[in-house]
PDB file of N, CA and C in Angstrom:
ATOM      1  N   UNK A   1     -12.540 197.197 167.553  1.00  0.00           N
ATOM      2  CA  UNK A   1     -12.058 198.469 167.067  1.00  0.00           C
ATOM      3  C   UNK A   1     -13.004 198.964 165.981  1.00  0.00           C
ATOM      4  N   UNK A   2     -13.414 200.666 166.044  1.00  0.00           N
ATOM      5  CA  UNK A   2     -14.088 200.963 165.079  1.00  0.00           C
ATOM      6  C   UNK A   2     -13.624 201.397 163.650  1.00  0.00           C
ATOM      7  N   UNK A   3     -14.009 201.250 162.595  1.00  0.00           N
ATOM      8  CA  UNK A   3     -13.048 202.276 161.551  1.00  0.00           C
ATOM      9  C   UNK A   3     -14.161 202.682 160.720  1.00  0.00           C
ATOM     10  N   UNK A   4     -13.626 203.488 159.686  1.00  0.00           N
ATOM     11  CA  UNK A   4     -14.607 204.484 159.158  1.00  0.00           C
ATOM     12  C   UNK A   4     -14.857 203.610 157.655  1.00  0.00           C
ATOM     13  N   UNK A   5     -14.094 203.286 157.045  1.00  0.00           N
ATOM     14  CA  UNK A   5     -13.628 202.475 155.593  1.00  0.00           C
ATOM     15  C   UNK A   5     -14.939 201.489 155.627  1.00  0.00           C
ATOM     16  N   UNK A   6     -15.674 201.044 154.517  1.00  0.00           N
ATOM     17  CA  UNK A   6     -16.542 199.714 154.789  1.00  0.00           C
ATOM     18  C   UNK A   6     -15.618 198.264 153.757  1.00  0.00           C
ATOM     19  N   UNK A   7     -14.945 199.092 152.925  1.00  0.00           N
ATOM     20  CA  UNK A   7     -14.126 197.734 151.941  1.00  0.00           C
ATOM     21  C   UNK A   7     -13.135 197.216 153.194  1.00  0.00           C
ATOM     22  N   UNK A   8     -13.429 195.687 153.252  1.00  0.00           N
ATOM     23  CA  UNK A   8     -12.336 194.647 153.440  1.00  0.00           C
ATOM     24  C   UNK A   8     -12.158 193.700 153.148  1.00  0.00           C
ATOM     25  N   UNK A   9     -10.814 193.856 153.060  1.00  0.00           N
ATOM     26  CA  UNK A   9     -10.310 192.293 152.660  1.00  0.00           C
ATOM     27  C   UNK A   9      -9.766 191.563 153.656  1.00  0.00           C
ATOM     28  N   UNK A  10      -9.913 190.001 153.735  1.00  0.00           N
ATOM     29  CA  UNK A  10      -9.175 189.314 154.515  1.00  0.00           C
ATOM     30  C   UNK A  10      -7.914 188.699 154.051  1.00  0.00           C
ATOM     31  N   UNK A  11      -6.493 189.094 154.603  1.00  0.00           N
ATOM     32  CA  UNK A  11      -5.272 188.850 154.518  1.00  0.00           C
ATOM     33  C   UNK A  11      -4.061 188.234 155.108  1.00  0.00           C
ATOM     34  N   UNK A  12      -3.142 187.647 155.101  1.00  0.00           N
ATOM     35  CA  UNK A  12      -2.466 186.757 156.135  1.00  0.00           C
ATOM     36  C   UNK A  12      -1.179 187.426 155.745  1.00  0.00           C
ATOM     37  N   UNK A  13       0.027 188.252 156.636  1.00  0.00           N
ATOM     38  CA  UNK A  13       1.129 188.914 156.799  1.00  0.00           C
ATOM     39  C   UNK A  13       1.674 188.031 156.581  1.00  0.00           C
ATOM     40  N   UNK A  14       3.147 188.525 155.262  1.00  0.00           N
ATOM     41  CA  UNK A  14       3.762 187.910 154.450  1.00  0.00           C
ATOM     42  C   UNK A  14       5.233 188.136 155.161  1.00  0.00           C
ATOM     43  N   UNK A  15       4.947 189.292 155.062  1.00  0.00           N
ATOM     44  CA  UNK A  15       6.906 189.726 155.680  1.00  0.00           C
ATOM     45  C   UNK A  15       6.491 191.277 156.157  1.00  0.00           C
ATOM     46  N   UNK A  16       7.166 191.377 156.951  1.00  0.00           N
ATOM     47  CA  UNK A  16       7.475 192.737 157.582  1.00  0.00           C
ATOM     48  C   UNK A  16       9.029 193.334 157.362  1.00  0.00           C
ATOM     49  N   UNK A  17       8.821 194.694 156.736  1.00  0.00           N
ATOM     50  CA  UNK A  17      10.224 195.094 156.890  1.00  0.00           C
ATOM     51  C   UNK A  17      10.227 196.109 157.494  1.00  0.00           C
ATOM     52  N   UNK A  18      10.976 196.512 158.692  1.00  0.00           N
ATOM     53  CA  UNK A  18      10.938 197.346 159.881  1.00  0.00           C
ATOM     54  C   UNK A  18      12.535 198.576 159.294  1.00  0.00           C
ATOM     55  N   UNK A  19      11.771 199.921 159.473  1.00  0.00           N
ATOM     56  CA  UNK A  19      12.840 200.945 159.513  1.00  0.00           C
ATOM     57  C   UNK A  19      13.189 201.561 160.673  1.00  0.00           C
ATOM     58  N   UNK A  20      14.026 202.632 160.994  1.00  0.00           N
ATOM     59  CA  UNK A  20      13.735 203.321 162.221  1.00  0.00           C
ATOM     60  C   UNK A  20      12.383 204.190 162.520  1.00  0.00           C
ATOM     61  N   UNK A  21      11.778 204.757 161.373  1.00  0.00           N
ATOM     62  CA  UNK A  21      10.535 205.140 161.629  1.00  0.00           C
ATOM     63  C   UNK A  21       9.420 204.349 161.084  1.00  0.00           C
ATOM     64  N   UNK A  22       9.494 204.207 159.527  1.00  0.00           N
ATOM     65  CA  UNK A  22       8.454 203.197 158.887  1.00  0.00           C
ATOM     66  C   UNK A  22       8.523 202.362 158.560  1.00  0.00           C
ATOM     67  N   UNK A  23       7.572 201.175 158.261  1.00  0.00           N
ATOM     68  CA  UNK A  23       7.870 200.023 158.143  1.00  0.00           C
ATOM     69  C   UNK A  23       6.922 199.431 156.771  1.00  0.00           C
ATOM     70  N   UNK A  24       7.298 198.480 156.270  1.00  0.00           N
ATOM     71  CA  UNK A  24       6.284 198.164 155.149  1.00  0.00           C
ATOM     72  C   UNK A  24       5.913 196.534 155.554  1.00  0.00           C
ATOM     73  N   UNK A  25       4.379 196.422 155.186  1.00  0.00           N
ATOM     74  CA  UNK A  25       4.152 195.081 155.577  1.00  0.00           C
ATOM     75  C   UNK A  25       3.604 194.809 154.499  1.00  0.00           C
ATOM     76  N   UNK A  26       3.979 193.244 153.524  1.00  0.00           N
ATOM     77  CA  UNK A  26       3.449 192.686 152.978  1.00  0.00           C
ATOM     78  C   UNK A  26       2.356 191.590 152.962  1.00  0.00           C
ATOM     79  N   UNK A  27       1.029 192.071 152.352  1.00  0.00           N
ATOM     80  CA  UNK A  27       0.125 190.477 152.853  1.00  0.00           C
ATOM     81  C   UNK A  27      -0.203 189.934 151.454  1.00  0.00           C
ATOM     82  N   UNK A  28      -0.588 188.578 151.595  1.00  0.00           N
ATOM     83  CA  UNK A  28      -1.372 187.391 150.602  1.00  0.00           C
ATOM     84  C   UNK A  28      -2.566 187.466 150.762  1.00  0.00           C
ATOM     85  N   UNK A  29      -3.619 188.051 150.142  1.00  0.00           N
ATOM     86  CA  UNK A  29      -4.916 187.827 149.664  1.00  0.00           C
ATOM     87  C   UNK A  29      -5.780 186.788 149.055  1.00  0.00           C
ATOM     88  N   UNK A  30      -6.927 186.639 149.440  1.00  0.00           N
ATOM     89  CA  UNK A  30      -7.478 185.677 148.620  1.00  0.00           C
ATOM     90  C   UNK A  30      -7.306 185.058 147.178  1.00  0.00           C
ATOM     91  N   UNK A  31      -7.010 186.287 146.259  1.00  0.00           N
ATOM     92  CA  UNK A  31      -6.593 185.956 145.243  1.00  0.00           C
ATOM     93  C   UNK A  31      -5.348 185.386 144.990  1.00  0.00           C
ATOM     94  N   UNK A  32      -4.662 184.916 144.031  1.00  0.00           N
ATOM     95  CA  UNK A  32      -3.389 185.205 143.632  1.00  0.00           C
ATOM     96  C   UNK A  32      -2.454 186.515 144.029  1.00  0.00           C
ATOM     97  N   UNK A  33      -2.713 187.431 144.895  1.00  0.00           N
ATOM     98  CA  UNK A  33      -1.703 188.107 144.684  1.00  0.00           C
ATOM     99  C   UNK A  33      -1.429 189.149 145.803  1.00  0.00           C
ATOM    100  N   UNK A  34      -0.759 189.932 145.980  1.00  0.00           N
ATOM    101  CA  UNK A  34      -0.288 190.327 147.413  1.00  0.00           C
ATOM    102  C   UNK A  34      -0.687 191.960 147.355  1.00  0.00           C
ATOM    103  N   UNK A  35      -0.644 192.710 148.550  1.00  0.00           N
ATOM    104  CA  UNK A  35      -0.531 194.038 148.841  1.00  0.00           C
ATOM    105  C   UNK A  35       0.084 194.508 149.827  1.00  0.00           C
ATOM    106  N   UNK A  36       0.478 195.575 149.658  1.00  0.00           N
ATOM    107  CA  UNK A  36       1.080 195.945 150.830  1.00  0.00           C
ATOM    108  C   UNK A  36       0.758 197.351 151.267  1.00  0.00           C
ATOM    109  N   UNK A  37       1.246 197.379 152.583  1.00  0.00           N
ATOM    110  CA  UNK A  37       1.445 198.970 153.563  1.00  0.00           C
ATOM    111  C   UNK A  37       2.209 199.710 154.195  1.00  0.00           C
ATOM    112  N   UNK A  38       2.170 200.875 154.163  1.00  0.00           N
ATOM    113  CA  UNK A  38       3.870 201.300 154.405  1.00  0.00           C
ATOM    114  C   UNK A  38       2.572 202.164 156.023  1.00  0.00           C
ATOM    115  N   UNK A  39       3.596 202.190 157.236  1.00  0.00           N
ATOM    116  CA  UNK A  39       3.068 202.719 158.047  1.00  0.00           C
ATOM    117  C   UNK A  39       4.127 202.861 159.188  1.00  0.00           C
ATOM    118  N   UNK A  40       3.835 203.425 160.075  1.00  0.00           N
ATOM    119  CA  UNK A  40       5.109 204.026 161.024  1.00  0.00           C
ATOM    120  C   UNK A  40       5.658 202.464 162.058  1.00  0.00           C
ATOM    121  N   UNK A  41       6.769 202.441 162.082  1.00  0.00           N
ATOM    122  CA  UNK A  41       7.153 200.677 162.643  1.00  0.00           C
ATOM    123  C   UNK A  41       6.365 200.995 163.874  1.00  0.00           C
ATOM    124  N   UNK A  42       6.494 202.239 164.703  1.00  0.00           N
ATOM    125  CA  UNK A  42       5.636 202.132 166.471  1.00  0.00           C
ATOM    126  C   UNK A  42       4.497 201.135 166.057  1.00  0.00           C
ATOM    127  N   UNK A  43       3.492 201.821 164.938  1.00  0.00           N
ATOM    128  CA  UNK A  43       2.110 201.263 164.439  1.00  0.00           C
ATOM    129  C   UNK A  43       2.155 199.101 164.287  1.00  0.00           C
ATOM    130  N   UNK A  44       3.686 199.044 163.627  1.00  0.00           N
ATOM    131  CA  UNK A  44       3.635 197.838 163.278  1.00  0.00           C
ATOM    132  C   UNK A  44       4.214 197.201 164.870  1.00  0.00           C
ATOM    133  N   UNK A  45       4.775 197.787 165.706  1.00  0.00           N
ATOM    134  CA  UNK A  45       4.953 197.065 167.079  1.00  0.00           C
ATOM    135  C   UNK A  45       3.531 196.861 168.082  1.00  0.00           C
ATOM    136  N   UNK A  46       2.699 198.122 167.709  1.00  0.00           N
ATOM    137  CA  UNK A  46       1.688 197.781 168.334  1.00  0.00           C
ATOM    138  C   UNK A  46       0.956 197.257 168.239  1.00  0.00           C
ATOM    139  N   UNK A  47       0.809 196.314 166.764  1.00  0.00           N
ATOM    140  CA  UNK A  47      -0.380 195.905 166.470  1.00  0.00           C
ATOM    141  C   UNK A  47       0.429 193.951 166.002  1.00  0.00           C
ATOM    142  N   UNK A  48       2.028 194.015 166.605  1.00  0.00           N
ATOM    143  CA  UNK A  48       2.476 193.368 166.594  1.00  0.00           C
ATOM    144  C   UNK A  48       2.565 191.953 165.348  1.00  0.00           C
ATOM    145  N   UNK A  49       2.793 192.546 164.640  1.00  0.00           N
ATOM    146  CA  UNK A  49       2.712 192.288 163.126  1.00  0.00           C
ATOM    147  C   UNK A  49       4.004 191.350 162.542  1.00  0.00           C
ATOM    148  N   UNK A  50       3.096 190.308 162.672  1.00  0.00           N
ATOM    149  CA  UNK A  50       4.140 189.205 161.914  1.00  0.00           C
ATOM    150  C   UNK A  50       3.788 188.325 161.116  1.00  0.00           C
ATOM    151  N   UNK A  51       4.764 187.886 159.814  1.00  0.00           N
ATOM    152  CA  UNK A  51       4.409 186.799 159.112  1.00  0.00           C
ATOM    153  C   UNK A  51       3.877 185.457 159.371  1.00  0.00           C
ATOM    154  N   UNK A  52       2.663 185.249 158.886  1.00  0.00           N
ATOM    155  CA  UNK A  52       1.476 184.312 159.099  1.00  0.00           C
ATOM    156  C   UNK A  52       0.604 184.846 159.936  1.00  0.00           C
ATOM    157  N   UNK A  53       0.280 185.365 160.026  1.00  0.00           N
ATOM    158  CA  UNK A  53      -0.881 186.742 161.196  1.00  0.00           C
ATOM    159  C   UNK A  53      -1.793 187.086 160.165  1.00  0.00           C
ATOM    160  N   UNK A  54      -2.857 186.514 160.778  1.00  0.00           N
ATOM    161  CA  UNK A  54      -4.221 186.662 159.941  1.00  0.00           C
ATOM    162  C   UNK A  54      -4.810 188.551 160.340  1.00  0.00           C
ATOM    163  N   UNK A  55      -5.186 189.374 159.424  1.00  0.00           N
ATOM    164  CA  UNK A  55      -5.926 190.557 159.098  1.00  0.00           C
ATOM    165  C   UNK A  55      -6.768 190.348 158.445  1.00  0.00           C
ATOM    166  N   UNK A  56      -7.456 191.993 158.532  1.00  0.00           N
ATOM    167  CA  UNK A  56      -8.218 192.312 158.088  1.00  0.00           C
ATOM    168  C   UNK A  56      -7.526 193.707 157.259  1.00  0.00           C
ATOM    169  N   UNK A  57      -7.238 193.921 155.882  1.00  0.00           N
ATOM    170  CA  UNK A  57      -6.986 195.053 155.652  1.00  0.00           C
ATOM    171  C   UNK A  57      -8.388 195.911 155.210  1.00  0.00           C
ATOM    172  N   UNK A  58      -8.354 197.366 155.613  1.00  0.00           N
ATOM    173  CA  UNK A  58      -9.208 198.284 155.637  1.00  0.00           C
ATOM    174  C   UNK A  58      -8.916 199.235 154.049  1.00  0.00           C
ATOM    175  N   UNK A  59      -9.371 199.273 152.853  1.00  0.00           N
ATOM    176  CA  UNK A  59      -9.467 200.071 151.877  1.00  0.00           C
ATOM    177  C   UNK A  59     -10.032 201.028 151.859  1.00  0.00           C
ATOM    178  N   UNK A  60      -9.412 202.677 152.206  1.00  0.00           N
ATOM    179  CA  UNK A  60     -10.042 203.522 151.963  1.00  0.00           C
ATOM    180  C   UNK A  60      -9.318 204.593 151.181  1.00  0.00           C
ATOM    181  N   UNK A  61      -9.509 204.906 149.938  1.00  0.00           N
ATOM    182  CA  UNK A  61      -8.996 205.860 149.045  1.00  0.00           C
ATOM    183  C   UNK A  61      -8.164 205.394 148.971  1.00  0.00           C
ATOM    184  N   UNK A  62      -6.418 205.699 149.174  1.00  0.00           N
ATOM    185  CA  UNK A  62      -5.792 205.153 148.629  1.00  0.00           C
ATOM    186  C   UNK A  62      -4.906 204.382 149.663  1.00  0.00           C
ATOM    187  N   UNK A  63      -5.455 204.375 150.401  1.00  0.00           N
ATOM    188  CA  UNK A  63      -5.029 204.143 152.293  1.00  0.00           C
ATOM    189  C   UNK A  63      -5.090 202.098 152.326  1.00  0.00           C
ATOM    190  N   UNK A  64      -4.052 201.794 153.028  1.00  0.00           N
ATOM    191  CA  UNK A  64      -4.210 200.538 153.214  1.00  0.00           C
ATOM    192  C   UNK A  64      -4.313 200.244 154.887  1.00  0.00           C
ATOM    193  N   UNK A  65      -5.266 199.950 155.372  1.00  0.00           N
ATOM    194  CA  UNK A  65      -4.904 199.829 157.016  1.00  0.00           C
ATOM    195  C   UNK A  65      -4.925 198.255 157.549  1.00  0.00           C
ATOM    196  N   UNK A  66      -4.422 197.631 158.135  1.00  0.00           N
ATOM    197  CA  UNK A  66      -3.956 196.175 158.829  1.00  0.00           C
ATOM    198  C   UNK A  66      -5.225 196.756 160.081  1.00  0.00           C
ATOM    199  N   UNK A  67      -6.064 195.520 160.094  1.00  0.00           N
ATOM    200  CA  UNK A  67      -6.470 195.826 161.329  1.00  0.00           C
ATOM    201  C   UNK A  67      -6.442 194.285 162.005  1.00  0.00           C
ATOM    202  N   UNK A  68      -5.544 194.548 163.046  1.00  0.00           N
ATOM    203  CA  UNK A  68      -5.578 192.703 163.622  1.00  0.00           C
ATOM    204  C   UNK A  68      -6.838 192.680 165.141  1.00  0.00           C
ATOM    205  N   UNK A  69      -7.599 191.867 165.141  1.00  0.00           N
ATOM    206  CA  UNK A  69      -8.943 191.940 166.204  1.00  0.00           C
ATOM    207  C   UNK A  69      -8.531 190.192 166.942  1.00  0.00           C
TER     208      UNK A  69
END
C-alpha cells in the first residue's frame, strides 16, 4: 500500500473500541507509552484490527493512520 506521510512508527494494537460508525484504536509504541486513532469502525473491519496486531502507524499533521501490510 502506498501513502503520502514519510513519519512512522512501529506499533502493536492495544484495544479496539468499536461504535456504530467510529471506532477508536489504541496502540503501544516503542517507547513507554501509547497512542491512539479514532477512525470509521467499516475502516477498522477492513483492516481487521485487533489487540496484539503488529502496525505501522502513519504521522501526518495531526492525522494518525494504522497501516497493517
Amino acid at each position: 500500500m502506498k501513502y503520502g506521510a514519510r513519519n512512522t512508527i512501529t506499533a502493536k494494537v492495544v484495544s479496539v473500541k468499536k461504535g456504530e460508525v467510529m471506532a477508536q484504536v489504541n496502540f503501544q509504541v516503542d517507547k513507554p507509552c501509547t497512542m491512539a486513532s479514532v477512525l470509521t469502525t467499516e475502516s477498522v473491519e477492513d483492516l481487521a484490527l485487533a489487540p496484539g496486531d503488529e502496525v505501522i502507524l502513519v504521522i501526518k499533521a495531526v492525522n494518525v493512520i494504522p497501516v497493517k501490510e
